[in-house]
Protein backbone atom coordinates (compact mmCIF):
# COMPACT_ATOMS: atom_id res chain seq x y z
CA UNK A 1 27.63 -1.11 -35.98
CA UNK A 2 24.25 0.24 -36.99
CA UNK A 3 22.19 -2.36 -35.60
CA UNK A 4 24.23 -2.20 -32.49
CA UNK A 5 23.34 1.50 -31.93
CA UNK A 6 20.10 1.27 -32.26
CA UNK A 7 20.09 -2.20 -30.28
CA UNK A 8 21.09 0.13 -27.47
CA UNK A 9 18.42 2.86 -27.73
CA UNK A 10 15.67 0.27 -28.05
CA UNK A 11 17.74 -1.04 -24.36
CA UNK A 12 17.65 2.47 -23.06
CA UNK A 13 13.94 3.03 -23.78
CA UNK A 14 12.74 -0.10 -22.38
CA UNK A 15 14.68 0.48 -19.38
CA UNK A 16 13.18 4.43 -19.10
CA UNK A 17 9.79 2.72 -19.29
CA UNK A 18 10.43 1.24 -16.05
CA UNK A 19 11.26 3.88 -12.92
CA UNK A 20 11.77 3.29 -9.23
CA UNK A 21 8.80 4.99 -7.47
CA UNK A 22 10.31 5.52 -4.40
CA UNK A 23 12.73 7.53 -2.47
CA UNK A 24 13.01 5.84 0.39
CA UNK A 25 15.51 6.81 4.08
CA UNK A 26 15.75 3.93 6.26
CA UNK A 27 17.58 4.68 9.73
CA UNK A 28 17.93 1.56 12.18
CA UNK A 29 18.20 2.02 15.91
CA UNK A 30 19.66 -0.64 18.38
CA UNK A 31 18.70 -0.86 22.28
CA UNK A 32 22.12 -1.48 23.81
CA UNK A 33 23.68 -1.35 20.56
CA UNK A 34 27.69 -2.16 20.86
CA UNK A 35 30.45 -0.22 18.74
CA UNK A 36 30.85 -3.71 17.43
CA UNK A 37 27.28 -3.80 15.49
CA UNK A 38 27.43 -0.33 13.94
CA UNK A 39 28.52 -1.61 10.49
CA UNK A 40 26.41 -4.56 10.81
CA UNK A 41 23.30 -2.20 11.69
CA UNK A 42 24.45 0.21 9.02
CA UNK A 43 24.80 -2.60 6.18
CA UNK A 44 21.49 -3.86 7.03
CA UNK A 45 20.14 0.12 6.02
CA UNK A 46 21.63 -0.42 3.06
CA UNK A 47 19.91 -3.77 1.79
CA UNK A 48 16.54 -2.44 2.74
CA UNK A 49 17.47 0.82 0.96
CA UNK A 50 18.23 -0.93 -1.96
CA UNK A 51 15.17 -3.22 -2.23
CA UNK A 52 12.62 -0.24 -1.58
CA UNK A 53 14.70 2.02 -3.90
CA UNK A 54 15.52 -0.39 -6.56
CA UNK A 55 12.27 -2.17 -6.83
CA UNK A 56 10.16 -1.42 -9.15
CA UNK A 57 6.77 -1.27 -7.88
CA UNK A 58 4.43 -0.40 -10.66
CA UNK A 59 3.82 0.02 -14.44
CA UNK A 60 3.90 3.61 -14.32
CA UNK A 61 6.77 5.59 -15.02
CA UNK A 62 7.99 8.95 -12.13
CA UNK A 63 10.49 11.14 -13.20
CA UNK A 64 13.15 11.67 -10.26
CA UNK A 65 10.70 14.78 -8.95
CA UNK A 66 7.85 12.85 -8.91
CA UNK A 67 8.97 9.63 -6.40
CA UNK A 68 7.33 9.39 -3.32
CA UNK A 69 9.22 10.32 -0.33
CA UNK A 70 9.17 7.61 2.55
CA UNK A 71 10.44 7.08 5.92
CA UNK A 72 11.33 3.72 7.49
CA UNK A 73 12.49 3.74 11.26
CA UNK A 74 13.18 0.45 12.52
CA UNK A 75 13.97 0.53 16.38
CA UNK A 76 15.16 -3.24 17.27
CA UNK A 77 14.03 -4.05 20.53
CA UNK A 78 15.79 -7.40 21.11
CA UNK A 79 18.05 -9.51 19.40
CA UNK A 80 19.04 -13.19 19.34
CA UNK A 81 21.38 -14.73 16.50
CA UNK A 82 19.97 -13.41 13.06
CA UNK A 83 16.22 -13.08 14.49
CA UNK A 84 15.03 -9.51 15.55
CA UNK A 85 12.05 -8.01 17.78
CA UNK A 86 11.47 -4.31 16.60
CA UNK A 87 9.39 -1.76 16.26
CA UNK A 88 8.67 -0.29 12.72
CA UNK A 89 7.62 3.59 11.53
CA UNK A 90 6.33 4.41 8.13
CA UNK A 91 5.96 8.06 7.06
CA UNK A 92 5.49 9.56 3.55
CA UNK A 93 4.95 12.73 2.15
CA UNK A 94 3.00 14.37 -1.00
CA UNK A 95 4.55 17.34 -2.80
CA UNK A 96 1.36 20.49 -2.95
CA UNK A 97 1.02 21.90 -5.79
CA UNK A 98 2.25 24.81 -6.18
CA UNK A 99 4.22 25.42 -3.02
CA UNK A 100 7.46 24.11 -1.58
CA UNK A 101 5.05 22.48 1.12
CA UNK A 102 5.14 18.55 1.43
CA UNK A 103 1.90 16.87 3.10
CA UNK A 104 2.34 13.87 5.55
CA UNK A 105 0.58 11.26 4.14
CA UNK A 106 1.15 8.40 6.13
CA UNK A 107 2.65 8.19 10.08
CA UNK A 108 2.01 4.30 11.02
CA UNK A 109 3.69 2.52 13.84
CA UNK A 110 3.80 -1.43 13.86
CA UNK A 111 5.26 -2.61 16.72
CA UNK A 112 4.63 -6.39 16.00
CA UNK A 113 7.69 -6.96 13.91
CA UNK A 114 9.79 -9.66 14.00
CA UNK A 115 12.08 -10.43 10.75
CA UNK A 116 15.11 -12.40 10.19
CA UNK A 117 18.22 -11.11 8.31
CA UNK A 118 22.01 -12.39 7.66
CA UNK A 119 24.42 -9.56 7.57
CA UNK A 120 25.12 -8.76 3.47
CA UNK A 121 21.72 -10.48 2.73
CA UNK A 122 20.11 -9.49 -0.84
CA UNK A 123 16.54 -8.50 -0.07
CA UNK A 124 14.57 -10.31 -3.12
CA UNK A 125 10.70 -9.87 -2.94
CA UNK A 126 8.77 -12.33 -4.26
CA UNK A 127 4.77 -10.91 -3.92
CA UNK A 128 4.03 -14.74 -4.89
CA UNK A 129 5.62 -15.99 -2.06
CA UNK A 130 6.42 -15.12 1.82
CA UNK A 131 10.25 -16.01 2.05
CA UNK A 132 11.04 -13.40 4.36
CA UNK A 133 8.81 -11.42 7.14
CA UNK A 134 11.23 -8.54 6.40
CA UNK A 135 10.70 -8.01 2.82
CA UNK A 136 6.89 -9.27 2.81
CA UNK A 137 6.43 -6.69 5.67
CA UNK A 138 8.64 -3.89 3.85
CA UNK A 139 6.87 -4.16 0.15
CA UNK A 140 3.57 -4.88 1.82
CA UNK A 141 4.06 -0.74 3.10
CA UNK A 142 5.23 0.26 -0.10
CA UNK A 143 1.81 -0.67 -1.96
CA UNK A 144 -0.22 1.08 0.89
CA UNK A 145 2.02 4.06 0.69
CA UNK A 146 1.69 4.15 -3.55
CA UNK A 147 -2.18 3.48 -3.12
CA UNK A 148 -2.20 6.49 -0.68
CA UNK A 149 -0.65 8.73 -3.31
CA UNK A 150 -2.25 7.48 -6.01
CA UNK A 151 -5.71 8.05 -3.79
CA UNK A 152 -4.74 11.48 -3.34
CA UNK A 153 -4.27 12.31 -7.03
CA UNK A 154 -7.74 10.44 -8.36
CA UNK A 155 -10.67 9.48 -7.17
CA UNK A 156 -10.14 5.83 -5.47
CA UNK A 157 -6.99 5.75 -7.77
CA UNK A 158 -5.00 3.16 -4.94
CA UNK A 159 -6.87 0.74 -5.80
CA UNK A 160 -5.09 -1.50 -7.42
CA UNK A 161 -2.35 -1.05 -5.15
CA UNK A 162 -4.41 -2.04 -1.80
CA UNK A 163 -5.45 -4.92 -3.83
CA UNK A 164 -1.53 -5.97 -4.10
CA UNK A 165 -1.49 -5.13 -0.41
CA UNK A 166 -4.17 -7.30 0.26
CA UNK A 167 -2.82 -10.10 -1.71
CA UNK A 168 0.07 -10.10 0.17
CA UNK A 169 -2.02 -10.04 3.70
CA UNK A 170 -4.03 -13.42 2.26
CA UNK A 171 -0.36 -15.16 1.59
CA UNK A 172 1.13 -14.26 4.90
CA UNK A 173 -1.82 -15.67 6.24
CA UNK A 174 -1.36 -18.70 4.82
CA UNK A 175 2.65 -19.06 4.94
CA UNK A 176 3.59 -17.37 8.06
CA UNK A 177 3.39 -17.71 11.71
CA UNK A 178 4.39 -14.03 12.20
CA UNK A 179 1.75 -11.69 14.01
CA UNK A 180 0.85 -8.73 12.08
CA UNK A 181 -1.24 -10.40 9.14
CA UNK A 182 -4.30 -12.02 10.87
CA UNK A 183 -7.47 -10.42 11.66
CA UNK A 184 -8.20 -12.03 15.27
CA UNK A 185 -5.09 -10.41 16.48
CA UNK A 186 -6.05 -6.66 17.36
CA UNK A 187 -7.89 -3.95 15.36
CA UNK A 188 -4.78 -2.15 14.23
CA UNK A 189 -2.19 -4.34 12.22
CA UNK A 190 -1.55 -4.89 8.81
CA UNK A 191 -4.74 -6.87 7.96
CA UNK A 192 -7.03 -4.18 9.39
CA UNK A 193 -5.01 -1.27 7.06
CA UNK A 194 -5.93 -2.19 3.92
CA UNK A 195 -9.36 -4.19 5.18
CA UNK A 196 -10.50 -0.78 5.80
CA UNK A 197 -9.00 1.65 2.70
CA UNK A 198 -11.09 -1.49 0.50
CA UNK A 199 -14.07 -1.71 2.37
CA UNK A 200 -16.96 0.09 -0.09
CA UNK A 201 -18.44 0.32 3.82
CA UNK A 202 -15.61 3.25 4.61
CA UNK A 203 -15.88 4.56 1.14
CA UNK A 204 -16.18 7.96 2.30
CA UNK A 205 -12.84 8.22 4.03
CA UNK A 206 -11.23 7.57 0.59
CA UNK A 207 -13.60 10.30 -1.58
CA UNK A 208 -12.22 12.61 2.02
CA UNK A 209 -8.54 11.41 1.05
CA UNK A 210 -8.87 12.82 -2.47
CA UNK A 211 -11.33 15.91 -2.03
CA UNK A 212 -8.64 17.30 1.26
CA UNK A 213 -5.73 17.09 -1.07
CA UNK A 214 -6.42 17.32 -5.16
CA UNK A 215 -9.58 19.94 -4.76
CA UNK A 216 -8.16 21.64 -1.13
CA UNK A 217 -4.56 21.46 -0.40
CA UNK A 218 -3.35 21.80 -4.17
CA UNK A 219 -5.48 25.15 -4.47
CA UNK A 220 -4.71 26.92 -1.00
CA UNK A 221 -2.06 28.70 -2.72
CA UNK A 222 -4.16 29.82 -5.02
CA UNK A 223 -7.72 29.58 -3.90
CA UNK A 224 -7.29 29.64 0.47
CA UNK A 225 -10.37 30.26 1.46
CA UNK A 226 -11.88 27.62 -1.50
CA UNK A 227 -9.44 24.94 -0.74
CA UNK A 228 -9.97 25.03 3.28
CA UNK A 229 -13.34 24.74 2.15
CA UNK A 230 -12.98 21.62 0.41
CA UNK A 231 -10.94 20.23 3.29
CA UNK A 232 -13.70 21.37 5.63
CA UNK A 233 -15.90 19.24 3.33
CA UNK A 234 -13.20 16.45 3.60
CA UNK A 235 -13.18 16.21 7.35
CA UNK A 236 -17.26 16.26 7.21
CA UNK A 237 -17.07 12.92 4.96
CA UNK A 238 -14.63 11.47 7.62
CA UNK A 239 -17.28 12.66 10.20
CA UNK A 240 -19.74 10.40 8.77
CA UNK A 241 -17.69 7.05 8.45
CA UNK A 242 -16.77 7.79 12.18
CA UNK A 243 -20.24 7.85 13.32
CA UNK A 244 -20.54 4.11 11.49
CA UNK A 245 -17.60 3.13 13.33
CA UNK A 246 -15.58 5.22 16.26
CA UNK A 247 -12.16 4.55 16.37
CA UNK A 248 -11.63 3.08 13.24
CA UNK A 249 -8.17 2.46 12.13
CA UNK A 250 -7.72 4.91 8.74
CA UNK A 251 -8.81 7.79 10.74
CA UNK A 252 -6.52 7.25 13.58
CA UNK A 253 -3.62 6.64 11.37
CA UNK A 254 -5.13 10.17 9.41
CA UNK A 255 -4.86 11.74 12.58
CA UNK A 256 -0.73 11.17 13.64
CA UNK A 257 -0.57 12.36 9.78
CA UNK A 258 -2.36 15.84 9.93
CA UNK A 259 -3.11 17.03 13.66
CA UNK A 260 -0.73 19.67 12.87
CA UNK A 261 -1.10 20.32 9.84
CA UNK A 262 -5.24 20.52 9.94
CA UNK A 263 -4.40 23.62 13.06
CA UNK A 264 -1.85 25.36 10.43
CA UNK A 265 -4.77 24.76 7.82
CA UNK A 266 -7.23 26.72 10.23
CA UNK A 267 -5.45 29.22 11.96
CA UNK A 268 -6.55 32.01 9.50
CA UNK A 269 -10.35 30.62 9.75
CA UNK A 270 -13.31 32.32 10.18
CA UNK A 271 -14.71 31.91 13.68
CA UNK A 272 -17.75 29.76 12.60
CA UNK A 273 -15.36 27.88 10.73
CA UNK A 274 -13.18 27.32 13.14
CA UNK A 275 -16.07 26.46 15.49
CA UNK A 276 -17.77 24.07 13.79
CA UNK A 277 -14.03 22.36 12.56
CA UNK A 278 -12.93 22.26 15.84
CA UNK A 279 -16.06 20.44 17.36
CA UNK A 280 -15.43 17.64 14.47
CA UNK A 281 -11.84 17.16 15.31
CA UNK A 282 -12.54 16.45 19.21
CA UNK A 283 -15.10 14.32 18.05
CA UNK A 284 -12.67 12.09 15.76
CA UNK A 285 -9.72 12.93 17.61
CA UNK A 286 -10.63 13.56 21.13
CA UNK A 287 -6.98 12.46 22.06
CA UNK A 288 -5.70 15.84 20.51
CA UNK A 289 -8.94 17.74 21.79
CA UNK A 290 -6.55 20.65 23.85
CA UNK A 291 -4.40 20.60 20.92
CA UNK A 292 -7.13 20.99 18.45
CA UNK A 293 -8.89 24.16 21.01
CA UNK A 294 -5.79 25.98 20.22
CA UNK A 295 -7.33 26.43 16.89
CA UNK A 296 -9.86 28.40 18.80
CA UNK A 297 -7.33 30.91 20.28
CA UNK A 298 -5.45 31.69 16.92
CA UNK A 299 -5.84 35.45 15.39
């Protein structure tokens, strides 16, 4: 009876070694969707729920505080039999310290997905082997969102997490037809992502990732006017990888992240501040440029 007890502690403690990092919302949307296909749409939120939630991801172990909030919208575009065109969103969010506040992180669309599922179909990822565009596609986001985190937390500390992301890029390459995971096919899909967060070339964007939210955001509730600095500092590292390349695909995703966050940041900004921040934003963002001379305007 003894040895049974403790058989199941040493179960329990192996098992608490091993936590699921995410907390992952799906929501699926269906053009022309029938009242026919509502439980079919809704059981397919479930499996994907289920494999993001219930996978564990890495060797690290999060408390039920600590996982990573994310956001999957799938809008399906067209469908035929079990094979779907959609459209996919990926958003996360960083608890800052000290405040009730949560950071975007990540606000990516990729509208080159095509998958395949079977109504009550187990999601099983394999990151050895593409079975399925849907999981490979769907785990391949999960590593870029934990190597985002992680980034934010340490210096270049998503490493190891792009690298699984890359991994997976290099097998879908080689096992799938699906667009998405080759670099000839436009500057902004899955290949480019993580090209560009491991490129030593773009190293600066990543020492900005950790500098605007470890040393600025987690000390504005302490420290304001010290942690806008920082960020200020941030945005000037992003300044110079955007001079090596315009356009490049980090700092657009960065953008849809924190346009409106960076004018909340600001508001309370000393003119020259706000002067000289304002001039870098329209320079890396010049899509948002009447959004970002608001800024400008604020008392």
């Amino acid at each position: 009876m003894k040895n049974c007890f403790l058989s199941i502690i040493l179960v329990f403690v192996v098992m608490a070694g091993f936590s699921q990092e995410l907390k992952c919302r799906v929501t699926i949307s269906a053009k022309d969707q029938q009242e026919s296909e509502r439980d079919f749409y809704n059981n397919m939120r479930k499996s994907i729920e289920d494999m993001m939630n219930n996978t564990v991801w890495t060797d690290n172990v999060f408390d039920a505080k600590e996982k990573i909030e994310m956001n999957i919208s799938i809008s399906i575009k067209q469908k035929s039999d079990n094979t779907f065109d959609a459209t996919l969103q990926i958003q996360s969010n960083r608890p800052v310290y000290k405040s009730r506040y949560n950071s975007l992180m990540l606000n990516v669309v990729d509208d080159k997905f095509k998958f395949k599922y079977q109504e009550f179909e187990t999601l099983d990822f394999d990151e050895q082997s593409f079975n399925s565009n849907l999981t490979f596609t769907l785990a391949y986001y999960a590593y870029i969102v934990l190597g985002m985190d992680y980034d934010s937390f340490s210096l270049n500390g998503g490493t190891k997490w792009y690298q699984k992301a890359e991994a997976m890029v290099n097998i879908a390459q080689g096992q799938s037809e699906y667009t998405g995971w080759k670099a000839y096919e436009n500057k902004e899909n899955r290949y480019w992502l993580v090209e560009n967060l491991l490129n030593s070339a773009y190293a600066n964007y990543r020492n900005a990732i950790y500098m605007y939210h470890r040393l600025g955001l987690d000390i504005m509730s302490d420290k304001t006017n010290e942690g806008r600095a920082k960020i200020t500092e941030a945005l000037g590292e992003m300044e110079k990888v955007n001079k090596q390349k315009p356009g490049l695909f980090e700092l657009v995703i960065f953008f849809q992240a924190k346009n409106k966050e960076l004018q909340d940041i600001y508001s309370d900004a000393q003119p020259d501040e706000k002067t000289r921040v304002v001039t870098m934003l329209k320079k890396m963002d010049p899509g948002r440029a009447s959004d970002y001379d608001k800024i400008l305007s604020q008392k």
